[in-house]
Protein backbone atom coordinates (compact mmCIF):
# COMPACT_ATOMS: atom_id res chain seq x y z
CA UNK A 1 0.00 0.00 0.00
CA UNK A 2 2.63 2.76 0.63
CA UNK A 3 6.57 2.03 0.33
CA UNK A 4 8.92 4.95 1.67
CA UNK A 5 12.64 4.47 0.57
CA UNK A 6 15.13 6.69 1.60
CA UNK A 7 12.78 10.12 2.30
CA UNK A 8 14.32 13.00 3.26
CA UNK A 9 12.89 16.39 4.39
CA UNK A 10 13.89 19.20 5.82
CA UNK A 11 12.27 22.98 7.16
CA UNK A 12 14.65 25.46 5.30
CA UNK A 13 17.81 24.13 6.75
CA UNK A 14 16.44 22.31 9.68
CA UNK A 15 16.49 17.69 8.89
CA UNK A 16 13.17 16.60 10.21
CA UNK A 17 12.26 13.20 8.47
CA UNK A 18 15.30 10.82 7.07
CA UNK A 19 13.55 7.78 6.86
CA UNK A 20 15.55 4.62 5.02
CA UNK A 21 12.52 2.19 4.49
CA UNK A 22 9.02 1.50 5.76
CA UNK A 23 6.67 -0.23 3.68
CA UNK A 24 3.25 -0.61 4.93
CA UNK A 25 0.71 -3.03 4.02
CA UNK A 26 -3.16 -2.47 2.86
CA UNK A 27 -5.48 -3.08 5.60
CA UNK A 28 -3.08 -2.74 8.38
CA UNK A 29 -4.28 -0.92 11.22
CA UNK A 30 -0.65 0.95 12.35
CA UNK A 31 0.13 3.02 15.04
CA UNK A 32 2.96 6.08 15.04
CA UNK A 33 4.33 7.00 18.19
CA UNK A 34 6.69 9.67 19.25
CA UNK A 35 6.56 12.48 21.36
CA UNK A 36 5.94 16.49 19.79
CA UNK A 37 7.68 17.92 17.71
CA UNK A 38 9.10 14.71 16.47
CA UNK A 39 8.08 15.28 12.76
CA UNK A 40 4.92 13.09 12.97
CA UNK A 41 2.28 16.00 11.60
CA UNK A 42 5.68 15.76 8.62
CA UNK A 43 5.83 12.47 8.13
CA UNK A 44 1.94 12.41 7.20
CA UNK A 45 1.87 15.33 5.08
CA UNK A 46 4.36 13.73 3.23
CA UNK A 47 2.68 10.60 3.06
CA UNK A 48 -0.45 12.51 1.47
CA UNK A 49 1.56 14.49 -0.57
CA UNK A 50 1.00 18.07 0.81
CA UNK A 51 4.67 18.20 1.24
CA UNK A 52 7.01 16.84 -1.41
CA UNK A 53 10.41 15.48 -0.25
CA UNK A 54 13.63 16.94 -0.92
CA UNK A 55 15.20 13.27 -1.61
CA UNK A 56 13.54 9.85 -1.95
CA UNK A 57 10.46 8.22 -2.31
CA UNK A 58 7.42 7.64 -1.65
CA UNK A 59 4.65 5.47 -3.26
CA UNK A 60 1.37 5.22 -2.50
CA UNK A 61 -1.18 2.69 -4.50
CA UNK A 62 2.05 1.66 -6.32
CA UNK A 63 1.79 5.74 -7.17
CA UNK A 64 4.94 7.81 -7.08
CA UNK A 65 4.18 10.80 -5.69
CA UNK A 66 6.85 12.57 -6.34
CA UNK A 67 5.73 12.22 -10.21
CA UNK A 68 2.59 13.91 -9.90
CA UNK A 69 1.72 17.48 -10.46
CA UNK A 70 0.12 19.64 -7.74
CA UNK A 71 -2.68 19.18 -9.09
CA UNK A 72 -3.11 15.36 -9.78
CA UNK A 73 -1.72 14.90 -5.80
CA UNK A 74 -5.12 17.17 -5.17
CA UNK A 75 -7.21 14.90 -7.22
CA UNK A 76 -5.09 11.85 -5.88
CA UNK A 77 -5.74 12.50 -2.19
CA UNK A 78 -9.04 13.46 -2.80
CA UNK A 79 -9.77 10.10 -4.18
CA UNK A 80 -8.11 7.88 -2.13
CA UNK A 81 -7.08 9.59 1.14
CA UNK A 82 -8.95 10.63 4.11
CA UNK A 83 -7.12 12.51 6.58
CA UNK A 84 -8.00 13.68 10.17
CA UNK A 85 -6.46 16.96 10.79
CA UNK A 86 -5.35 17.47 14.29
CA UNK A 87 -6.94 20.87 14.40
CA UNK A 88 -9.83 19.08 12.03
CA UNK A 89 -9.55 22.07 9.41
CA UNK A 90 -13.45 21.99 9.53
CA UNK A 91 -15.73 24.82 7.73
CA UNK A 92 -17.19 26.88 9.85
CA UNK A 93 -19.89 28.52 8.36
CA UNK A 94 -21.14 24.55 7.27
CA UNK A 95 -23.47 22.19 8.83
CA UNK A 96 -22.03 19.24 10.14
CA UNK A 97 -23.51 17.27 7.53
CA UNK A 98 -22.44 19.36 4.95
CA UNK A 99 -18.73 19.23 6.34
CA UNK A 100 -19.33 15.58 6.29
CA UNK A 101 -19.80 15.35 2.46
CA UNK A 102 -17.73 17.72 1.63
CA UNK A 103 -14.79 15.70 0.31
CA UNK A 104 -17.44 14.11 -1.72
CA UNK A 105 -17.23 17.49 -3.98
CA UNK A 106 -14.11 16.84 -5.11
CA UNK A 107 -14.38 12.76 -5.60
CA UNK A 108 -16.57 10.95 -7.35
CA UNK A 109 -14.93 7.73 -6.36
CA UNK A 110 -15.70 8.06 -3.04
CA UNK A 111 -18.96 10.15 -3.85
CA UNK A 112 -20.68 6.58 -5.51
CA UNK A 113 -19.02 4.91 -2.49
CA UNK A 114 -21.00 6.46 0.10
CA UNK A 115 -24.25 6.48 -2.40
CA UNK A 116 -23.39 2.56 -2.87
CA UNK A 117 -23.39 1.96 0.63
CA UNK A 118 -26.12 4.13 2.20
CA UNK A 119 -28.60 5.29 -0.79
CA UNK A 120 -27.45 8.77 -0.29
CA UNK A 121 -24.68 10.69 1.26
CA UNK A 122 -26.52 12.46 3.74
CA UNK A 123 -27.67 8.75 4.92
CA UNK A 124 -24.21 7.76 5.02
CA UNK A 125 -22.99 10.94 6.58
CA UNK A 126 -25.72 10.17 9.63
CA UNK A 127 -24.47 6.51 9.78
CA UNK A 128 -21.22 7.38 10.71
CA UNK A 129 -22.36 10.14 13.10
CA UNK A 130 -24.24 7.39 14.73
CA UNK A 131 -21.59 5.08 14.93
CA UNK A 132 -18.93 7.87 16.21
CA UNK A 133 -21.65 8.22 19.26
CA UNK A 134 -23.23 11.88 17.44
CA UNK A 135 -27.24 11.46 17.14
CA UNK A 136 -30.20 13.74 17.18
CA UNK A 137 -31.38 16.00 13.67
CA UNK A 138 -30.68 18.99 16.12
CA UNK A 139 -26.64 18.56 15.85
CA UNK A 140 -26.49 17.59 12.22
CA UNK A 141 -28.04 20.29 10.99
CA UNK A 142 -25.52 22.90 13.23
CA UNK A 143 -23.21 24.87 12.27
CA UNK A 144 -19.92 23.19 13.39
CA UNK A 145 -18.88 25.84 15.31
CA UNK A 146 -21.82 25.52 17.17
CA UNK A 147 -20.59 22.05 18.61
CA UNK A 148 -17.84 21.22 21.20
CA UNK A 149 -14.63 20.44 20.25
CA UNK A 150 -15.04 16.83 21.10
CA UNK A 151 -18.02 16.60 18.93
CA UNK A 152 -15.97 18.41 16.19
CA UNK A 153 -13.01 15.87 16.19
CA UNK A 154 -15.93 12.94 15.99
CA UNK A 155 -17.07 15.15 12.59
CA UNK A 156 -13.63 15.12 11.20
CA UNK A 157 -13.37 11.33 11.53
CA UNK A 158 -16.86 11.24 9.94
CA UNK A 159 -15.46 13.12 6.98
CA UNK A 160 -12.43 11.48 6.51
CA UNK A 161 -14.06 7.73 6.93
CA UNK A 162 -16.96 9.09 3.60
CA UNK A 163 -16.97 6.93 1.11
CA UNK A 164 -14.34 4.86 2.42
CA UNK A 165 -11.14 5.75 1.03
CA UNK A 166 -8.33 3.15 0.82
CA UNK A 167 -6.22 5.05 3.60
CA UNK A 168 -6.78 6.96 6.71
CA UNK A 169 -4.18 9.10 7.96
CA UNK A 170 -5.29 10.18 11.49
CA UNK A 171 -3.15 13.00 12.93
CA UNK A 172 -3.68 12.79 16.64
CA UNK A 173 -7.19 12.52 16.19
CA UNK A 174 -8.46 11.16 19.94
CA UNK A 175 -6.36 14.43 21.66
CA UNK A 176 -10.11 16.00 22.21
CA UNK A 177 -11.78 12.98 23.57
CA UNK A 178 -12.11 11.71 27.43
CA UNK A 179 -11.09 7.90 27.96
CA UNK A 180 -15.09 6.45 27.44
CA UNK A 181 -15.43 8.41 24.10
CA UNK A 182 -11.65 8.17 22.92
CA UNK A 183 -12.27 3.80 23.01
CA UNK A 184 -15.25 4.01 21.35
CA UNK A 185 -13.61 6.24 18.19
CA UNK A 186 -10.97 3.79 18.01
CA UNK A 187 -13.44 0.95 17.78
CA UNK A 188 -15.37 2.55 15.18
CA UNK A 189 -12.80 3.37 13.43
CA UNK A 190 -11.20 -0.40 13.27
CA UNK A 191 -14.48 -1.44 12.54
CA UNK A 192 -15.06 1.03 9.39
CA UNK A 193 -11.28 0.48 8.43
CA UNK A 194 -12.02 -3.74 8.56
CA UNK A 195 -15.28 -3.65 6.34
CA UNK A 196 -13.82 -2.16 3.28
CA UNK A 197 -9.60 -3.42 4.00
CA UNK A 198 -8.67 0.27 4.39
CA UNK A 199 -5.01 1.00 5.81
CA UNK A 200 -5.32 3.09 9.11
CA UNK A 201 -2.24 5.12 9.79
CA UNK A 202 -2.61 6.36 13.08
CA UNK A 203 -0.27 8.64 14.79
CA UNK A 204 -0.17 10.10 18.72
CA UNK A 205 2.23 10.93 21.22
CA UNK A 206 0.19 9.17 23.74
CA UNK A 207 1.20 5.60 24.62
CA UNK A 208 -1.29 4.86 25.97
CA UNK A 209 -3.16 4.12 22.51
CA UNK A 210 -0.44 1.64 21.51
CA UNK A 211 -2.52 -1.37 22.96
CA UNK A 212 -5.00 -0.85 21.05
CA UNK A 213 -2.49 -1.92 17.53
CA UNK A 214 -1.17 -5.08 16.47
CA UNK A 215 1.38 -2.72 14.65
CA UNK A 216 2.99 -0.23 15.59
CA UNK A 217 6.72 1.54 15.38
CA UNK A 218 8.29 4.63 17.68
CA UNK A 219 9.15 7.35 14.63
CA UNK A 220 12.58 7.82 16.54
CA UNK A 221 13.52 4.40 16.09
CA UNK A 222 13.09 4.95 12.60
CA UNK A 223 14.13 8.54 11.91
CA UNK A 224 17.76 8.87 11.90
CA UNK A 225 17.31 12.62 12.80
CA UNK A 226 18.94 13.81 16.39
CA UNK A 227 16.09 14.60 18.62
CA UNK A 228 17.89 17.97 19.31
CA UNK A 229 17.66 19.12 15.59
CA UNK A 230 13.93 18.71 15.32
């Protein structure tokens, strides 16, 4: 599913990823550790290609990112990635459901996904609501901003699990949630990545979360970046 070889970034002059190999395969759930500032929030944006590398590789779908325009990364990630920010990049003047679709705009692979599995997308948008714990007409039809920022990080999951995109890159996305709601995301969130084999990339600085994985690595272990340059 994605195959890094010898990746190297860096912020103007500053090394933050140097990664020789990792090669991760579809439908494995995998968990990211390391603590902040570490270059995990990097490492992802690389992996999604919002940031291109200054060496290396990375390939994604058996897709070289690195030989796609701007533009066809835009229409790439739209199709087959769904990311959840760690500030949830969320529109504010939107209703939760229309957040919710929203990535649908852009893809109509994942657009006939949702339709496929729910009849419509505001039917699937609800289902996953539901299953994230979020119910009642009242919040769905709210403005986002209206909600609490627990509620919002359960939205941004929503979005990024819509018509069920190969990958999910999840950017510390339980940091909002209290222990009870935080286990339940994470079960959800298996459970949505199991039914249609989609590779969950999941990265925190909280331990804690680790037991949860069957795989996981420590980023340090694998960047060979001094913690004191990051």
């Amino acid at each position: 599913m994605i195959k890094i070889n010898d990746l190297c970034f860096s912020w103007k002059t500053t090394p933050v990823i140097n990664i020789s190999n990792l090669h991760i395969q579809t439908g494995k759930h995998l968990f990211i550790e390391g603590p902040s500032g570490s270059g995990k929030s990097t490492l992802l944006s690389l992996l999604a290609g919002v940031l291109t590398p200054n060496s290396g590789g990375i390939e994604v779908l058996k897709q070289p990112l690195t030989s796609l325009s701007s533009s066809q990364k835009d229409s790439f990630r739209a199709d087959h990635i769904g990311f959840i920010f760690q500030q949830f990049n969320l529109i504010p003047y939107l209703s939760v459901i229309d957040n919710i679709t929203l990535p649908c705009s852009f893809s109509t692979i994942r657009k006939q996904k949702a339709i496929t599995r729910s009849g419509d997308l505001k039917s699937e948008a609800v289902r996953l609501l539901k299953a994230l714990g979020l119910t009642g007409e009242d919040i769905f039809q709210r403005n986002v901003n209206e909600l609490s920022v627990g509620q919002q990080q359960r939205v941004a999951a929503a979005r990024a699990m819509l018509g069920s995109p190969e990958i999910i890159i999840a950017d510390e996305p339980t940091s909002a949630l209290d222990s009870a709601h935080r286990d339940a995301f994470i079960s959800t969130l298996f459970n949505e990545c199991d039914k249609e084999n989609i590779t969950l990339i999941f990265v925190s600085h909280d331990s804690s979360l680790k037991k949860h994985f069957n795989h996981h690595i420590n980023l340090g272990a694998i960047n060979n970046i001094k913690q004191e340059q990051q």
